[in-house]
C-alpha atoms as a PDB file:
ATOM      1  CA  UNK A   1      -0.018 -12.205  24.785  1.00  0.00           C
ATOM      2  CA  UNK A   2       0.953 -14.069  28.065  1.00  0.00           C
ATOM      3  CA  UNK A   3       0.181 -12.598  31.621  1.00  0.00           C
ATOM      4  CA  UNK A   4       1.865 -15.203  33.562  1.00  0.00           C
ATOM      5  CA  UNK A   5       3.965 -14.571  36.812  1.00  0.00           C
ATOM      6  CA  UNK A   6       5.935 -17.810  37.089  1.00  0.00           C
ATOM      7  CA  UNK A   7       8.597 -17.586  34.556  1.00  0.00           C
ATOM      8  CA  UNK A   8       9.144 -21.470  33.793  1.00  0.00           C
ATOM      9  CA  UNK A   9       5.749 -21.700  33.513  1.00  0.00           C
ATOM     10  CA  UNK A  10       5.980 -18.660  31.282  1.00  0.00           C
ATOM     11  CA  UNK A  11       8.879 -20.224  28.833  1.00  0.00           C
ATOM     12  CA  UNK A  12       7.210 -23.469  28.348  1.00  0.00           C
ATOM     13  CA  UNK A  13       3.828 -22.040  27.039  1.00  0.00           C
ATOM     14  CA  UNK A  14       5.949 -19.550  24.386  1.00  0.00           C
ATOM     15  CA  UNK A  15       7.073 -22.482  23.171  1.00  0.00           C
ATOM     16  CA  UNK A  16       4.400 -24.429  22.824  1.00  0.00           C
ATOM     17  CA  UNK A  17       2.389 -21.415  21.071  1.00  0.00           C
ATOM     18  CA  UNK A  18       5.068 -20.937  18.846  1.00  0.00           C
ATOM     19  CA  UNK A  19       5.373 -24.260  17.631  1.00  0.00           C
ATOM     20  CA  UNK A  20       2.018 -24.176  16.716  1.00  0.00           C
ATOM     21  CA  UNK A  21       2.438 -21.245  14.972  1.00  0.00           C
ATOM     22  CA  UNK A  22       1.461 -18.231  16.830  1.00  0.00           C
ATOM     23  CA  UNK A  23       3.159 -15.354  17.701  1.00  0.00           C
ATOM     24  CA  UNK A  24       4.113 -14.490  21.324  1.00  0.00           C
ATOM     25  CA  UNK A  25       4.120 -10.513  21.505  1.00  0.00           C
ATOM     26  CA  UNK A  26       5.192 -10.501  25.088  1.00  0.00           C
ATOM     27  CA  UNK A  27       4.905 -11.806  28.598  1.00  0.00           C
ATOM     28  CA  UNK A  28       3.681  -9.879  31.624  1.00  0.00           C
ATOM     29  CA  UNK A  29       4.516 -11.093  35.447  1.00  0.00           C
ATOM     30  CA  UNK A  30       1.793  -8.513  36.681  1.00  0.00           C
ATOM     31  CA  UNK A  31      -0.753  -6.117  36.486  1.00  0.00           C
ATOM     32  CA  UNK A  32       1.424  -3.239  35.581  1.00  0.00           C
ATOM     33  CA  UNK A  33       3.554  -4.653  32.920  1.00  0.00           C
ATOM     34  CA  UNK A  34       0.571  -6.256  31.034  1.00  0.00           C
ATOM     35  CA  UNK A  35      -1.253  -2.738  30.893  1.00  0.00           C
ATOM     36  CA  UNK A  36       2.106  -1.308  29.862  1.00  0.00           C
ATOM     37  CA  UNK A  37       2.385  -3.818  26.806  1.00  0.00           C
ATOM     38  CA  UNK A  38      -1.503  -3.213  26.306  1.00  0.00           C
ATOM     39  CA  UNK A  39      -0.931   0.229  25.892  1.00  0.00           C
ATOM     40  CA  UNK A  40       1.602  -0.168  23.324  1.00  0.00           C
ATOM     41  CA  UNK A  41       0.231  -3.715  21.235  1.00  0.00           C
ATOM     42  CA  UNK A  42      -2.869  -5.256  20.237  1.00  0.00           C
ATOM     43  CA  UNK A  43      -2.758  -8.785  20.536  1.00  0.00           C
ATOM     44  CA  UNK A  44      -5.479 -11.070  19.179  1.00  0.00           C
ATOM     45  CA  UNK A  45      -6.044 -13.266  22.277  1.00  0.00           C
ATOM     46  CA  UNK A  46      -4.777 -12.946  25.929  1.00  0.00           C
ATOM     47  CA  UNK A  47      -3.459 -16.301  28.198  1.00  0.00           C
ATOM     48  CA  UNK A  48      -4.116 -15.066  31.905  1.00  0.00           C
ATOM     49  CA  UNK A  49      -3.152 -16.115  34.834  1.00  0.00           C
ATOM     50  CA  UNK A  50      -5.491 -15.869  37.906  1.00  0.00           C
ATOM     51  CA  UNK A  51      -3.188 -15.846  40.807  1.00  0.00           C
ATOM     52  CA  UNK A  52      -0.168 -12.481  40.008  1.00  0.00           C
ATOM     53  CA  UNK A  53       1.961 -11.196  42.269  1.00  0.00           C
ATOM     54  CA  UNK A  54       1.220  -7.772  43.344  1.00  0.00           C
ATOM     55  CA  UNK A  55      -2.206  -6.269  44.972  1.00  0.00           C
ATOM     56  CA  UNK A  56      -4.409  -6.573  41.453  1.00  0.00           C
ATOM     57  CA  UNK A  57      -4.678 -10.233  40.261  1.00  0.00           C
ATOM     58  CA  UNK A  58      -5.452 -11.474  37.019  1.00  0.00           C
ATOM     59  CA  UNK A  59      -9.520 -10.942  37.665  1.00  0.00           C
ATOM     60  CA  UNK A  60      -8.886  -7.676  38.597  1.00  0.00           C
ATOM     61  CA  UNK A  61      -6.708  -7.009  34.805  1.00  0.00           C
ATOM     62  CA  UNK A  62      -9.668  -8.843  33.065  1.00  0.00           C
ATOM     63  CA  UNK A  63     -12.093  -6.160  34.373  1.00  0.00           C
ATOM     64  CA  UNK A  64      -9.687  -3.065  33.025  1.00  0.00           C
ATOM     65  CA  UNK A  65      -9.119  -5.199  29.771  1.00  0.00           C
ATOM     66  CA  UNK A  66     -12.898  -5.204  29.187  1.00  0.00           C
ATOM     67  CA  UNK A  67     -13.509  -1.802  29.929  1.00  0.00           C
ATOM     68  CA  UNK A  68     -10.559  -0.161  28.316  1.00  0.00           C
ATOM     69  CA  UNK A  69      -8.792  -2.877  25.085  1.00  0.00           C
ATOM     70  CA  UNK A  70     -11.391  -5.241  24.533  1.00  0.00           C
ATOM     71  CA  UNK A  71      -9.080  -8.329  24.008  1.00  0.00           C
ATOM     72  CA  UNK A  72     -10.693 -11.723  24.548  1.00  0.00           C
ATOM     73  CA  UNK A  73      -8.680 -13.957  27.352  1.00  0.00           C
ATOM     74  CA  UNK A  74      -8.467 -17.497  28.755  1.00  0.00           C
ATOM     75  CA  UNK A  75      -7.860 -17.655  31.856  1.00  0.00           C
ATOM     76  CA  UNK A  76      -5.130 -20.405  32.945  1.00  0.00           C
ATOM     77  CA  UNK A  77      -4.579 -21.301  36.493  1.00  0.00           C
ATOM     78  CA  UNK A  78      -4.772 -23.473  39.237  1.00  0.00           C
ATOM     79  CA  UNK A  79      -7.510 -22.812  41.289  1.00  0.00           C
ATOM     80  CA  UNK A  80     -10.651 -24.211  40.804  1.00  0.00           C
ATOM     81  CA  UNK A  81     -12.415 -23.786  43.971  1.00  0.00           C
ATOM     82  CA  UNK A  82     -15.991 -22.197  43.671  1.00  0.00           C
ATOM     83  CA  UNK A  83     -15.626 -18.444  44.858  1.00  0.00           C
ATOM     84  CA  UNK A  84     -12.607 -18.294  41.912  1.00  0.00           C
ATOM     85  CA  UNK A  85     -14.878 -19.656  39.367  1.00  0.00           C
ATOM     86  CA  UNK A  86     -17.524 -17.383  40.374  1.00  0.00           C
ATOM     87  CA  UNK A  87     -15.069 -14.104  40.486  1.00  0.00           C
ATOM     88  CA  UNK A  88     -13.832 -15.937  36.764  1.00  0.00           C
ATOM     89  CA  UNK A  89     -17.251 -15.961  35.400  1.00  0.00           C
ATOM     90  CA  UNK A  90     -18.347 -12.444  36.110  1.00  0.00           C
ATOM     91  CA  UNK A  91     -15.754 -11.264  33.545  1.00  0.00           C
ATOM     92  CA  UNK A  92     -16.357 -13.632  30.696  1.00  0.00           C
ATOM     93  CA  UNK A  93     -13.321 -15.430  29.873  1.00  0.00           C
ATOM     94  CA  UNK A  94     -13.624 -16.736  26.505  1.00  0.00           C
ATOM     95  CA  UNK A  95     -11.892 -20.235  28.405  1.00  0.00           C
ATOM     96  CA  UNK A  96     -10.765 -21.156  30.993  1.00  0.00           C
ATOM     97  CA  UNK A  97      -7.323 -23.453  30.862  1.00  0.00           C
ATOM     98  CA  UNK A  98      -6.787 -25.449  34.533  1.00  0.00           C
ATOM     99  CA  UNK A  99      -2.863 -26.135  34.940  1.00  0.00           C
ATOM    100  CA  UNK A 100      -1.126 -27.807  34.109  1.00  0.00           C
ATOM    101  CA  UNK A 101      -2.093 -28.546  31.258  1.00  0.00           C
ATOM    102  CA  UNK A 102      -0.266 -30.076  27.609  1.00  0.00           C
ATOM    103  CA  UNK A 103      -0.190 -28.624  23.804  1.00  0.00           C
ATOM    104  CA  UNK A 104      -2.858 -30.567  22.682  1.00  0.00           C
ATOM    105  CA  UNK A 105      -5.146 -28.939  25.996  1.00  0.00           C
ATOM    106  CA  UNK A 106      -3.893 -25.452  24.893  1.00  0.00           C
ATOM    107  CA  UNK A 107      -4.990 -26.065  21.666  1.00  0.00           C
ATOM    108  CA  UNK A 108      -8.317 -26.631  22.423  1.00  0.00           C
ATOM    109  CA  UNK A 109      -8.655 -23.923  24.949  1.00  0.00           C
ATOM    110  CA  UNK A 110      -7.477 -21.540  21.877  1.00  0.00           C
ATOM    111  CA  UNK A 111      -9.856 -23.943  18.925  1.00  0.00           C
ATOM    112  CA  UNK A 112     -12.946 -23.038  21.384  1.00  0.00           C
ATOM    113  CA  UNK A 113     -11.992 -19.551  22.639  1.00  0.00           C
ATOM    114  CA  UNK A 114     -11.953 -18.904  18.959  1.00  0.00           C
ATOM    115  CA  UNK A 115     -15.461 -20.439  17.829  1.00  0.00           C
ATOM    116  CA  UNK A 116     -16.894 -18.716  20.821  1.00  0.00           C
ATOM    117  CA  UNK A 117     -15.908 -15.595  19.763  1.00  0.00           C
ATOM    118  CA  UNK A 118     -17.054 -16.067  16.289  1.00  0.00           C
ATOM    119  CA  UNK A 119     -20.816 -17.227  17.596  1.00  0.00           C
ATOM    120  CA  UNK A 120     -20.744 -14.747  20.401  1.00  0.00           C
ATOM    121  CA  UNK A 121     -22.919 -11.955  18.532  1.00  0.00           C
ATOM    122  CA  UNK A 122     -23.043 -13.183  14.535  1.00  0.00           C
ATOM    123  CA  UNK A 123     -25.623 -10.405  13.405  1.00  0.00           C
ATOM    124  CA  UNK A 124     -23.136  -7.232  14.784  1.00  0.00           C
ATOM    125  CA  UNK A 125     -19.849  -8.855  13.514  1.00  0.00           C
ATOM    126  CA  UNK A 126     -20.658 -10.489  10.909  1.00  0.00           C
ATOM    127  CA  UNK A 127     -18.994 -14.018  12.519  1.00  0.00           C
ATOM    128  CA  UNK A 128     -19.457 -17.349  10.986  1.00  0.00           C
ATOM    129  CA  UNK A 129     -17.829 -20.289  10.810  1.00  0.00           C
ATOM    130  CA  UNK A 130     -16.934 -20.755   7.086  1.00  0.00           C
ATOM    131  CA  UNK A 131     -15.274 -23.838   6.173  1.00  0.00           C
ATOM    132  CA  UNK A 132     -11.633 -24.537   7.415  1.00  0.00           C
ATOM    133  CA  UNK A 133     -11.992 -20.741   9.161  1.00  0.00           C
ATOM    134  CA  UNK A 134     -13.649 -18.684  10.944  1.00  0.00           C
ATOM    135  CA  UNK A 135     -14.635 -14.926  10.580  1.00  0.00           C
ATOM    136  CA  UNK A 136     -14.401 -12.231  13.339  1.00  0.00           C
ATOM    137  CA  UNK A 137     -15.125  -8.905  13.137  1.00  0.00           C
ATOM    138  CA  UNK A 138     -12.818  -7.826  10.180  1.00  0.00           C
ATOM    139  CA  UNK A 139     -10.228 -10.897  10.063  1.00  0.00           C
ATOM    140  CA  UNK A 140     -10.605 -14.450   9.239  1.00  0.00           C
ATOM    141  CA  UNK A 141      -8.789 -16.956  11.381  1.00  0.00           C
ATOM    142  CA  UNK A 142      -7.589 -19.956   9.016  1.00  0.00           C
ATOM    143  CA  UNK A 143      -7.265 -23.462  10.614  1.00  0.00           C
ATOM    144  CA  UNK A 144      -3.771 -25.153   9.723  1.00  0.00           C
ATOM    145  CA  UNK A 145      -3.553 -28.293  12.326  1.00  0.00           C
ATOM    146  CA  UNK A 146      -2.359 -26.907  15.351  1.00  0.00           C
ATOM    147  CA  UNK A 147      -3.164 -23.080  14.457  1.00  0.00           C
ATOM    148  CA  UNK A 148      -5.360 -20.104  13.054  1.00  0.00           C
ATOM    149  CA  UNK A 149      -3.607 -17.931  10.412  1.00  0.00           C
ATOM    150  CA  UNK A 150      -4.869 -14.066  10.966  1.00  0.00           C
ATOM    151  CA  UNK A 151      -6.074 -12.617   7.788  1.00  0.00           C
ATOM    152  CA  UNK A 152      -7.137  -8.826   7.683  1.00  0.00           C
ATOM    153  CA  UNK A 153     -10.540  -8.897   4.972  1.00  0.00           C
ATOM    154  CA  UNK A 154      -8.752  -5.400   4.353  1.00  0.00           C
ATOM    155  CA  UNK A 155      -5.712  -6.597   3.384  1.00  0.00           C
ATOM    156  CA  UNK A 156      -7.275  -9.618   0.358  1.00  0.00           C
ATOM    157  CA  UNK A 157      -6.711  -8.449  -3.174  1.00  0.00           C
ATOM    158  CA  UNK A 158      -8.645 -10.886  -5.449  1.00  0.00           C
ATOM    159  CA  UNK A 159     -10.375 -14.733  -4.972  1.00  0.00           C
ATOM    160  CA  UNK A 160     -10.077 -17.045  -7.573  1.00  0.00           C
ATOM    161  CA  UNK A 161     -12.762 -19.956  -7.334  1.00  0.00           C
ATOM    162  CA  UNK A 162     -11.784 -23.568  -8.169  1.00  0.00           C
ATOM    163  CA  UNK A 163     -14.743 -25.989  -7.648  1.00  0.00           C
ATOM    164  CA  UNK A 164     -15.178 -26.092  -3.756  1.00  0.00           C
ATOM    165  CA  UNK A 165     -11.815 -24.340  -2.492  1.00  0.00           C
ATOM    166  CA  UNK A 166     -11.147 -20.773  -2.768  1.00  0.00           C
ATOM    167  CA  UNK A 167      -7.924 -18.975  -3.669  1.00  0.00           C
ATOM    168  CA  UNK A 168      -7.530 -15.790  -1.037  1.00  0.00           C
ATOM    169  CA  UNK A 169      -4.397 -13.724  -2.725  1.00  0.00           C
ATOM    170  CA  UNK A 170      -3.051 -10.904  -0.350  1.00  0.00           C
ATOM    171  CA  UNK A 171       0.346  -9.050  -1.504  1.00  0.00           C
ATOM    172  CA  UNK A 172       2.269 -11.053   0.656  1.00  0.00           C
ATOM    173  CA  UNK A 173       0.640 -14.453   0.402  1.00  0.00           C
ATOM    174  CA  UNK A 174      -1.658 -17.071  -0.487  1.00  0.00           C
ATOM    175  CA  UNK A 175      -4.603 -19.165   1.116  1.00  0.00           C
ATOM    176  CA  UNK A 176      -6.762 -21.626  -0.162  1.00  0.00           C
ATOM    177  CA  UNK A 177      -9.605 -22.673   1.876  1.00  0.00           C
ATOM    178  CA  UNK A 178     -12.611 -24.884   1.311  1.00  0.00           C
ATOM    179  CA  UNK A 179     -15.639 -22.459   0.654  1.00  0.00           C
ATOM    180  CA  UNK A 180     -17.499 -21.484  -2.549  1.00  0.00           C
ATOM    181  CA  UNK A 181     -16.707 -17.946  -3.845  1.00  0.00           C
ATOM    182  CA  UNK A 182     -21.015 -16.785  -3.811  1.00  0.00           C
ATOM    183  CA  UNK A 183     -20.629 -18.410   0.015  1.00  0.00           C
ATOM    184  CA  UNK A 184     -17.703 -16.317   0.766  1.00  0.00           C
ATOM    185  CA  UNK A 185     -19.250 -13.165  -0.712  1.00  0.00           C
ATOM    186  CA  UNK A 186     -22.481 -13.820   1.289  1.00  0.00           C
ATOM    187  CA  UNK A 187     -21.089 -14.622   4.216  1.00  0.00           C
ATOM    188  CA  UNK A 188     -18.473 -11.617   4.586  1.00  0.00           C
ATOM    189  CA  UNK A 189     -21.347  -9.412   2.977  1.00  0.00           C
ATOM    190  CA  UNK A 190     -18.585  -6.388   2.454  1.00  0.00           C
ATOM    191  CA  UNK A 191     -19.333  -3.707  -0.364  1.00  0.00           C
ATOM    192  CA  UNK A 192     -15.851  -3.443  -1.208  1.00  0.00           C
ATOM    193  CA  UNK A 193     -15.384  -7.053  -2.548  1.00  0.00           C
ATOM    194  CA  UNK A 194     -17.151  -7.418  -5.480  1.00  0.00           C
ATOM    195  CA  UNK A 195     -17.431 -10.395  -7.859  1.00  0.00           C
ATOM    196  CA  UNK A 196     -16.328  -9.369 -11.550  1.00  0.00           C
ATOM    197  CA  UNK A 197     -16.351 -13.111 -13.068  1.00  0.00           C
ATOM    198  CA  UNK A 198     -17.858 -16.188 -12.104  1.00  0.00           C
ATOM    199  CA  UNK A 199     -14.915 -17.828 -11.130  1.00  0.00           C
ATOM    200  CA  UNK A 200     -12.880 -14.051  -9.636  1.00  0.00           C
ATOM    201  CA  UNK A 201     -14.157 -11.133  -7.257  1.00  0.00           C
ATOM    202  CA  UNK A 202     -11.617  -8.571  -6.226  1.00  0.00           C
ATOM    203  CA  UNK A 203     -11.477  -6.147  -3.806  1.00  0.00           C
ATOM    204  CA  UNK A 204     -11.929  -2.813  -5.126  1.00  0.00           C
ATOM    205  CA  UNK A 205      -9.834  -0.601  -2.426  1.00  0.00           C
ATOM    206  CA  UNK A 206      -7.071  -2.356  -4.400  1.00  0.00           C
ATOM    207  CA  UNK A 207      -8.201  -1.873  -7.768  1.00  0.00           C
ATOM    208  CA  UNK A 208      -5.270  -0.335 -10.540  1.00  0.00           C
ATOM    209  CA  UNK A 209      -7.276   0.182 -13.298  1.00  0.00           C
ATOM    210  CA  UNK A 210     -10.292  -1.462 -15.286  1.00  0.00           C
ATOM    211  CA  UNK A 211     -10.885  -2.545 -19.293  1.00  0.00           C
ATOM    212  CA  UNK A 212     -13.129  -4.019 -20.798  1.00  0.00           C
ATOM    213  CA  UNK A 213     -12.622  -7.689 -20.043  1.00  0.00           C
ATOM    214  CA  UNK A 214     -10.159  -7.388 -17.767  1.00  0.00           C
ATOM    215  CA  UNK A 215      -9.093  -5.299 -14.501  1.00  0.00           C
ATOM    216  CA  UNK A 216      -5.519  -4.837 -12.446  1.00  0.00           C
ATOM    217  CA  UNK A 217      -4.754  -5.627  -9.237  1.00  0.00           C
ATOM    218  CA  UNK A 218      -1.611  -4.815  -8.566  1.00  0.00           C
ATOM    219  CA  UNK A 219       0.541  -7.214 -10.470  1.00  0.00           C
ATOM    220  CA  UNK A 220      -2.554  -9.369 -11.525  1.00  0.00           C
ATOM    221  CA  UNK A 221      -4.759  -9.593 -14.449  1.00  0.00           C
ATOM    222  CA  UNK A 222      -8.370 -10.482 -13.566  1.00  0.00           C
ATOM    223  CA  UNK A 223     -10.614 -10.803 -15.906  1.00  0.00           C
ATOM    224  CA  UNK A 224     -14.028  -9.590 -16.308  1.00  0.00           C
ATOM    225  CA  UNK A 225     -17.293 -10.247 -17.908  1.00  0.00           C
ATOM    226  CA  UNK A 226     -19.683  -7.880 -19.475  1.00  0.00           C
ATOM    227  CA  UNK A 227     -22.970  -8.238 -16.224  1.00  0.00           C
ATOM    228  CA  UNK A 228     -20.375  -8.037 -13.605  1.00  0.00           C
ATOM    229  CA  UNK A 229     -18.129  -5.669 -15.217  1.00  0.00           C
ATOM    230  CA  UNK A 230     -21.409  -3.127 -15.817  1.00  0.00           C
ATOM    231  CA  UNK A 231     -22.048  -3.828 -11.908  1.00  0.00           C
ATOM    232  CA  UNK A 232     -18.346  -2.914 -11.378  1.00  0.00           C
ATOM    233  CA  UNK A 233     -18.410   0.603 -13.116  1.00  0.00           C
ATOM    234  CA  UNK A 234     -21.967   1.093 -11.167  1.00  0.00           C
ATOM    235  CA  UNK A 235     -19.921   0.343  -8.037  1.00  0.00           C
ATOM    236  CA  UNK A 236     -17.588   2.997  -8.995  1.00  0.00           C
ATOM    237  CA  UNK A 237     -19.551   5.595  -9.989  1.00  0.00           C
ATOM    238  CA  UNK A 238     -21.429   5.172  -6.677  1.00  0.00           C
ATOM    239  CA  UNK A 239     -17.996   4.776  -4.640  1.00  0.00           C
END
């Protein structure tokens, strides 16, 4: 989401965002409209201006967006003189972006704002950096060159190991990072994904039905062997 009251200014960073590869849910000129779209969307990261038009500025909508959505935010602007840093600090931007600034500097700001976020409290969310990713609270945030692919833990059907990479298989999609399957399972620590072969875990919200060597996931045969597939049915009977 952009909060961002100069409307060139605006234009150029959508496009630079979305030729990374993100996606722009909306653009708010002040304090109003951003609380408006707030209200109605959840966006994953906030780009906000310091200096809006109207009597709240963008320090003032970083105060109600900790207290009431909880979104991280850079902060992008154009002052740097102490008593705006100070004001900037006391509601922990995740970055702070000084115009104007190119791609490759927005990048960064978003690279960092992420890997802060992901080290910011590790033992309540469960954030580490795993490989090519990195997992907050109940996504993981794939690096692809210039962006990080959202993917819900909820929404990952089965892993399928190969040597140091991972298969991730969603309905919709595949990902393959670079991570062991035991380090993924470890790392995410959820009781709902479940390993059911050495080289296969699955995630058992999803599961179809179960045989002896083999269980369905939607469309996909997994297969199973006998120690994990006992663990399996424990898992069940406890679930």
């Amino acid at each position: 989401m952009l909060v961002e009251d100069e409307m060139i200014i605006a234009e150029d960073m959508r496009w630079m965002l979305e030729e990374m590869g993100y996606e722009v849910i909306g653009n708010a000129i002040d304090y109003a409209r951003a609380i408006e779209i707030l209200d109605q969307k959840e966006p994953d990261l906030i780009l906000l201006d310091i200096n809006l038009g109207g009597q709240k500025d963008g320090i003032d909508l970083a105060k109600t967006i900790n207290e009431k959505y909880g979104v991280p935010f850079i902060f992008t602007t154009s002052h740097t003189d102490p008593g705006t840093l100070e004001r900037a600090k006391e509601v922990r931007p995740v970055n702070y972006l000084v115009k104007p600034f190119k791609r490759e500097q927005l990048f960064t700001a978003i690279e960092v704002a992420l890997f802060n976020l992901a080290s910011a409290n590790p033992d309540e969310n469960k954030a580490e950096e795993m490989g090519e990713g990195l997992v907050i609270k109940d996504a993981i945030f794939i690096k692809d060159k210039y962006k990080y692919t959202k993917l819900n833990i909820s929404d990952i059907l089965w892993m399928k190991a190969d040597k140091n990479y991972l298969e991730i298989h969603t309905s919709g999609k595949r990902e393959i990072i670079r991570a062991t399957l035991s380090g993924f399972l470890e790392k995410l620590n959820r009781h709902n994904l479940m390993r059911v072969h050495k080289s296969y875990a699955i995630n058992v919200d999803h599961l179809s039905s179960l045989e002896p060597t083999r269980v369905m996931i939607g469309k996909a045969t997994i297969p199973i062997t006998k120690n994990y597939g006992d663990e399996l049915i424990r898992k069940l009977d406890i679930l």
